[in-house]
N, C-alpha and C. Protein backbone atom coordinates (compact mmCIF):
# COMPACT_ATOMS: atom_id res chain seq x y z
N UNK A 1 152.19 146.62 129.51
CA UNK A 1 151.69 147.60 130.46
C UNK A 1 151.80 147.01 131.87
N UNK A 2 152.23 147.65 132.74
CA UNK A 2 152.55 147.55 133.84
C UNK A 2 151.64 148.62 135.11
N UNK A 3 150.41 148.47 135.35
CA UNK A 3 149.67 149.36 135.75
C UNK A 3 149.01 148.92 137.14
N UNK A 4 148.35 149.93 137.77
CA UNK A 4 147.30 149.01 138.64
C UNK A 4 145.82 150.22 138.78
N UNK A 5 145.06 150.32 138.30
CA UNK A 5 144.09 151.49 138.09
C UNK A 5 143.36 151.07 139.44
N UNK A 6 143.10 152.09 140.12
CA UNK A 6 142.51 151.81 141.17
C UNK A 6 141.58 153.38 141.66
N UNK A 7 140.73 154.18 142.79
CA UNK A 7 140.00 154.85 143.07
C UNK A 7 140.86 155.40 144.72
N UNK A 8 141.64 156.18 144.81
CA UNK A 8 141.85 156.71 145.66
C UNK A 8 141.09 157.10 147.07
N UNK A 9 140.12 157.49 146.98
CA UNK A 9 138.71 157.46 147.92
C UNK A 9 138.19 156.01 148.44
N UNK A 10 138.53 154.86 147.50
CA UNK A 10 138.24 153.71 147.51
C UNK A 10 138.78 152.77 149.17
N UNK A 11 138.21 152.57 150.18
CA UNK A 11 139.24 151.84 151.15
C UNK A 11 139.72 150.82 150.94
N UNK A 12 138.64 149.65 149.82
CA UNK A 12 139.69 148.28 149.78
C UNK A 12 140.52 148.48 148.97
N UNK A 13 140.71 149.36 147.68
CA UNK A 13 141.42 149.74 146.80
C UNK A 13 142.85 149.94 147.54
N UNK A 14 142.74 150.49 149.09
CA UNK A 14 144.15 151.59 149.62
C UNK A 14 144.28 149.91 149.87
N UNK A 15 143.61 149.47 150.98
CA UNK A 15 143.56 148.35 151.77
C UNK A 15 144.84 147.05 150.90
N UNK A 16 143.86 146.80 149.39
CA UNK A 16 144.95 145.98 148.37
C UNK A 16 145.76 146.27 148.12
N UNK A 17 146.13 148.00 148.12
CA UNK A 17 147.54 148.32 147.71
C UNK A 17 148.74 148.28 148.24
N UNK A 18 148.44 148.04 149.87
CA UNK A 18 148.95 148.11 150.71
C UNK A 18 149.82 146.70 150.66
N UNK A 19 148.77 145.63 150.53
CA UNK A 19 148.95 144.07 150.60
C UNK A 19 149.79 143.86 150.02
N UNK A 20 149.90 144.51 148.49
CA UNK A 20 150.72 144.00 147.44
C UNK A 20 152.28 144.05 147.73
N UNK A 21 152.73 143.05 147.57
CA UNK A 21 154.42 143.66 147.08
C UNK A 21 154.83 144.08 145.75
N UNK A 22 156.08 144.16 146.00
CA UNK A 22 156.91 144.59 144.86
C UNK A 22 156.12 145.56 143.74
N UNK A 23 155.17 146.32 144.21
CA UNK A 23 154.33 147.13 142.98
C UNK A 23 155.30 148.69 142.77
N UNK A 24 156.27 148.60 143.09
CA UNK A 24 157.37 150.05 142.93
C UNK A 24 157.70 149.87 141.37
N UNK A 25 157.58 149.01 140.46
CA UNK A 25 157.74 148.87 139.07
C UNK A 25 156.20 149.48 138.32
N UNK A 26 155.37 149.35 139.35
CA UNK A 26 153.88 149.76 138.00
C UNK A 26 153.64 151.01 138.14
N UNK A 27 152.88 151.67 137.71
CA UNK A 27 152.21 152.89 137.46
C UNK A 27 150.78 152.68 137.75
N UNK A 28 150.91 153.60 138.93
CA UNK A 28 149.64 153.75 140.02
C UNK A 28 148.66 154.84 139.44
N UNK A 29 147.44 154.10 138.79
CA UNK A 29 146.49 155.20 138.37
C UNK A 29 145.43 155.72 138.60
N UNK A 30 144.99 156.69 139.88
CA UNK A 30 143.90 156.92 139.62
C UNK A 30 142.59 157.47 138.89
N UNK A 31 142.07 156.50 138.83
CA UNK A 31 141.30 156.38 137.48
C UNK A 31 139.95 157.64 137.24
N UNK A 32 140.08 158.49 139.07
CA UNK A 32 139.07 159.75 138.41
C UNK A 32 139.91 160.92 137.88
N UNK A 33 140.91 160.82 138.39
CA UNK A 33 141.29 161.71 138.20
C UNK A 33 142.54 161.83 136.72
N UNK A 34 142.37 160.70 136.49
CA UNK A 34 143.59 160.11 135.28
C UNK A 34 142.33 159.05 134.45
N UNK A 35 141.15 159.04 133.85
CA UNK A 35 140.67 158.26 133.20
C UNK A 35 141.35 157.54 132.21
N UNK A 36 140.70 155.89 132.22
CA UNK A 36 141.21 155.29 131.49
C UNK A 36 141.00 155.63 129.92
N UNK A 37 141.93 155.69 129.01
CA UNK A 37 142.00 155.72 127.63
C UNK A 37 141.98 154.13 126.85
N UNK A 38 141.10 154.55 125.62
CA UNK A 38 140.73 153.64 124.58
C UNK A 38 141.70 152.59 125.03
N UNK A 39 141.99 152.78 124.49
CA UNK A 39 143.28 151.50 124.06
C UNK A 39 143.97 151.05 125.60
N UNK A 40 143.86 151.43 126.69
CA UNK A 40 144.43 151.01 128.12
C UNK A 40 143.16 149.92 128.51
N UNK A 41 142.09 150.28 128.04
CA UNK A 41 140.84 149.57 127.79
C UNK A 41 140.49 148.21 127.13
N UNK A 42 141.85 148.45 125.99
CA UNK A 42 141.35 147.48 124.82
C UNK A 42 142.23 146.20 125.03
N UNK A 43 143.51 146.87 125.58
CA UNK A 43 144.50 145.76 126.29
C UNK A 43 144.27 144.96 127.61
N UNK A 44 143.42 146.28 128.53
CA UNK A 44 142.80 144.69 129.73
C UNK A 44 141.79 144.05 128.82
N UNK A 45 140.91 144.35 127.96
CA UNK A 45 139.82 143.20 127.54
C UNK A 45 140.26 142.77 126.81
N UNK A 46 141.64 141.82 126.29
CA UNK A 46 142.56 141.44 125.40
C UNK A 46 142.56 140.41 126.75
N UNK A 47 143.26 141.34 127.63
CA UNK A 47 143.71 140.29 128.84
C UNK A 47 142.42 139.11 129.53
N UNK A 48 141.69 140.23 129.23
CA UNK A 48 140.01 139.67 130.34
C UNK A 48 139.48 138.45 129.66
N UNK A 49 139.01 138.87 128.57
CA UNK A 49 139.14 138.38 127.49
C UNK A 49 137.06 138.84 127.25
N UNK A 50 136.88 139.94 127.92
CA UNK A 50 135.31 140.57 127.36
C UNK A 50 135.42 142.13 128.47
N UNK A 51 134.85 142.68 127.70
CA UNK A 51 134.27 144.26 128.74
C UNK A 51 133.80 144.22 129.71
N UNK A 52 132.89 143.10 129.61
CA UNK A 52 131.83 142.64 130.50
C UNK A 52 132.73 142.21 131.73
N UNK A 53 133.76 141.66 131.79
CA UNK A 53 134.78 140.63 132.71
C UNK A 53 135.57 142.03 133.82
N UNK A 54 135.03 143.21 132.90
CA UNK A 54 136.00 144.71 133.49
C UNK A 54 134.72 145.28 134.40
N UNK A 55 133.45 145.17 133.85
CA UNK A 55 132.70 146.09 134.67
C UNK A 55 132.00 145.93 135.98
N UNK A 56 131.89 146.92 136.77
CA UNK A 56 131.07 146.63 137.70
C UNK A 56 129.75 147.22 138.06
N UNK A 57 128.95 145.97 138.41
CA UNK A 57 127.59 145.85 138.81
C UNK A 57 127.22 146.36 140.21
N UNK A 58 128.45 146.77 140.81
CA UNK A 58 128.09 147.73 142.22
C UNK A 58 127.87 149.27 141.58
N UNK A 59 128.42 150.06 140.60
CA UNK A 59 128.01 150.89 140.65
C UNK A 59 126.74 151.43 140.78
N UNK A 60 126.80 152.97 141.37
CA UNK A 60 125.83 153.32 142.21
C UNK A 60 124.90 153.73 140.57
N UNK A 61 125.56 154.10 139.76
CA UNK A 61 125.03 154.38 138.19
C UNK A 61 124.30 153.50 137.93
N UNK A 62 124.70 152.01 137.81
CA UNK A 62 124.16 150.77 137.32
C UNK A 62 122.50 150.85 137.71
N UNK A 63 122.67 151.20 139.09
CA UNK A 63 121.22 150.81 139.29
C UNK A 63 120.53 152.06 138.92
N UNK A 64 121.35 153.27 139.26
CA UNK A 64 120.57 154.41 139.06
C UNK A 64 119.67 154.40 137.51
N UNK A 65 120.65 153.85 136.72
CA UNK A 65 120.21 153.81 135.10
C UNK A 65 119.18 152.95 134.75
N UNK A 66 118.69 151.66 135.87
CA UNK A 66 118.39 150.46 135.66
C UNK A 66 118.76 149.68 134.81
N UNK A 67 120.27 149.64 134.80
CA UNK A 67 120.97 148.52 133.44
C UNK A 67 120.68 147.53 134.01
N UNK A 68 120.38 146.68 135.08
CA UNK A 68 120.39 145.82 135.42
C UNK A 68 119.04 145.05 134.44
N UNK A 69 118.18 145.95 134.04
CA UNK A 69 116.58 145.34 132.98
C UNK A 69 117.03 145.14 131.52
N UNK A 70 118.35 145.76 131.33
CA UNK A 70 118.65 146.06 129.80
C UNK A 70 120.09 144.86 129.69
N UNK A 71 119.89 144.48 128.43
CA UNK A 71 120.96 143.44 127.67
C UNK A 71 121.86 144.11 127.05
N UNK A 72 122.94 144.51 127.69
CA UNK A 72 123.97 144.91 127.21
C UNK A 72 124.35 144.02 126.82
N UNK A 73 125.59 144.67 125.50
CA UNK A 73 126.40 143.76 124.79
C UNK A 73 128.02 144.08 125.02
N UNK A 74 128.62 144.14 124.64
CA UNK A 74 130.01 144.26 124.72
C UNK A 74 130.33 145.92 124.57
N UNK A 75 129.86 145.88 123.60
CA UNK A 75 130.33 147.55 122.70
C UNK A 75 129.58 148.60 124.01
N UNK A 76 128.35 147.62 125.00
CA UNK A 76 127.44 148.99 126.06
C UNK A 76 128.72 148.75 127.06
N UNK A 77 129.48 147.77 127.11
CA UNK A 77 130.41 147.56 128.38
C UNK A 77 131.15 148.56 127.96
N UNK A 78 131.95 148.95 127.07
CA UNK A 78 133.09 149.37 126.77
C UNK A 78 132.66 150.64 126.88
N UNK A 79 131.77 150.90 126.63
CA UNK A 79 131.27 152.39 126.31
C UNK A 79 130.80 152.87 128.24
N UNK A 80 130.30 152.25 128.40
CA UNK A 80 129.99 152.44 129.90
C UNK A 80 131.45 153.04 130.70
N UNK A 81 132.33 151.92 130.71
CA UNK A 81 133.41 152.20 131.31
C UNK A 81 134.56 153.07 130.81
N UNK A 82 134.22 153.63 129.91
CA UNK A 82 134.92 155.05 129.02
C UNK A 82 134.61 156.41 129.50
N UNK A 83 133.13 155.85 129.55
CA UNK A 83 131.91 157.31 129.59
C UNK A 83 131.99 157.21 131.77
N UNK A 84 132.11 156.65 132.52
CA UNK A 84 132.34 156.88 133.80
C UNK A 84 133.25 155.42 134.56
N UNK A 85 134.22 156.49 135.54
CA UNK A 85 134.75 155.72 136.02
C UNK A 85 134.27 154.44 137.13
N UNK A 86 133.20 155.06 137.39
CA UNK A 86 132.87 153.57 138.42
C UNK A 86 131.94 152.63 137.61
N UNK A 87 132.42 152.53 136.70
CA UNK A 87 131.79 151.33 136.17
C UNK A 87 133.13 150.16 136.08
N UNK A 88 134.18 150.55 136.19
CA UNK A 88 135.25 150.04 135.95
C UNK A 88 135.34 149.12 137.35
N UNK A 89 135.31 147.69 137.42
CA UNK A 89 135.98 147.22 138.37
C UNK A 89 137.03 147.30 139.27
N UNK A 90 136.77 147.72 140.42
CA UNK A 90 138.01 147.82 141.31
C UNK A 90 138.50 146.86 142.40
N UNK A 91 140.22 146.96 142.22
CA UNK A 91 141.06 147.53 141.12
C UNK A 91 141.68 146.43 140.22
N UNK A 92 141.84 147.20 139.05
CA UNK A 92 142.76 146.93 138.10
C UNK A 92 144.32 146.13 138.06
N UNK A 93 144.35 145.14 138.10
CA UNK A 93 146.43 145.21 138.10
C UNK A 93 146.53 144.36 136.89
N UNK A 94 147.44 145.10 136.40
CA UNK A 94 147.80 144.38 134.54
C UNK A 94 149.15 144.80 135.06
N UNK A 95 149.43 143.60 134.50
CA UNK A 95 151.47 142.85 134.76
C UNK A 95 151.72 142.17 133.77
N UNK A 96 152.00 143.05 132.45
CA UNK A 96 152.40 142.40 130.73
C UNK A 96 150.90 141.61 130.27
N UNK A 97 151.28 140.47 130.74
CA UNK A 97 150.27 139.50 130.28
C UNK A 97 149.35 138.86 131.44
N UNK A 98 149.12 139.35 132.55
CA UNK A 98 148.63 139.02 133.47
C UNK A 98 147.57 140.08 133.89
N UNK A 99 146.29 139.90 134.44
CA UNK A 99 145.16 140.55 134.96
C UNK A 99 144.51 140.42 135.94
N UNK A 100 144.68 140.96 136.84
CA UNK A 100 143.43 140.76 138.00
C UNK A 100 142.82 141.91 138.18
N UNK A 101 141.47 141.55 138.38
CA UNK A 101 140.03 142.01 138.51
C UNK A 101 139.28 142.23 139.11
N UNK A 102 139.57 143.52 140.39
CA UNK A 102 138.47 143.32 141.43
C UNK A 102 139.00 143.25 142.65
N UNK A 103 138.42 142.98 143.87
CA UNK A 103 138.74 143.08 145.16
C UNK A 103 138.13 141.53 145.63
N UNK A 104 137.27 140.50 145.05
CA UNK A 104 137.42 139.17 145.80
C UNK A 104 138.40 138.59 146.50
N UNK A 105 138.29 138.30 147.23
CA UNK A 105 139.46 137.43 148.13
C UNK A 105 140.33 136.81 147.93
N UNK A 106 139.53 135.99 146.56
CA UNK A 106 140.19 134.89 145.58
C UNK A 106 140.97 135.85 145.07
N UNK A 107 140.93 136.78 144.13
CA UNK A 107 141.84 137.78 143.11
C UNK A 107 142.43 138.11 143.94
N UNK A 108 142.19 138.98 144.71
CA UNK A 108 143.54 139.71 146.00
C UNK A 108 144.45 138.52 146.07
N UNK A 109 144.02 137.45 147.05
CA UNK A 109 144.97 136.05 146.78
C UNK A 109 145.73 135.93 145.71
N UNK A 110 145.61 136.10 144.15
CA UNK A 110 146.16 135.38 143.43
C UNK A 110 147.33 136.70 142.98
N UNK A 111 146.69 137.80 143.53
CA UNK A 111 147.49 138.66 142.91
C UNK A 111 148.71 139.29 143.95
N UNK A 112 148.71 138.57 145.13
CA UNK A 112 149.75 138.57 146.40
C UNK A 112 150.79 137.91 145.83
N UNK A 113 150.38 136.51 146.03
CA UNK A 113 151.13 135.35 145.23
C UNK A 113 151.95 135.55 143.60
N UNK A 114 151.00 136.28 142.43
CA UNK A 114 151.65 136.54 141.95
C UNK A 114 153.02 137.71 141.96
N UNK A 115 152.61 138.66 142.86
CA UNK A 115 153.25 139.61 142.89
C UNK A 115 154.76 138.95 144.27
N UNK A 116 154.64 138.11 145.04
CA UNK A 116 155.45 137.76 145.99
C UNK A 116 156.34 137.11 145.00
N UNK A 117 156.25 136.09 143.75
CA UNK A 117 157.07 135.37 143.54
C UNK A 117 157.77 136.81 142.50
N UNK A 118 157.72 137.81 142.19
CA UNK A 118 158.49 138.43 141.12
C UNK A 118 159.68 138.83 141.92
């Protein structure tokens, strides 16, 4: 899979997409309007290597729900980020066997670099 799931409305989302090179090979998804499916799911947490490694703790849901008091396990990650899109870390870029996760500085970094040397 060759993808980069990201939130259109999102500014660092446009902001990273912009940064990237060579992304004219992936398939640009936005993820409200194109939700992620099972198995597009099951292959980043293959990559991630947990659900937990996909979700995010900014959503405005998270707190709304107060998950932050409750012990999720893996199976609440997966299910979270099925059942709404901003639980999903943004953004997404899966390149075969490669994953980055998020908008940190560090990931944006690694995913310039990876994407400059292809």
């Amino acid at each position: 899979m060759k993808a980069i799931f990201y939130l259109k409305t999102c500014d660092t989302c446009r902001r990273i997409l912009k940064q990237l090179p060579n992304t004219e090979k992936f398939e640009l998804r936005e993820i409200k309007s194109q939700p992620i499916t099972p198995a597009e799911l099951e292959e980043m947490q293959r990559l991630a290597g947990s659900h937990e490694a996909l979700f995010s703790r900014k959503a405005t849901l998270y707190k709304e729900r107060g998950l932050k008091d409750v012990n999720l396990t893996e199976e609440d990650y997966r299910n979270l980020v099925l059942e709404h899109y901003t639980f999903l870390s943004r953004p997404v870029i899966v390149d075969s066997e490669n994953i980055f996760i998020g908008n940190s500085p560090k990931t944006v970094e690694a995913a310039i670099s990876h994407f400059s040397n292809e």
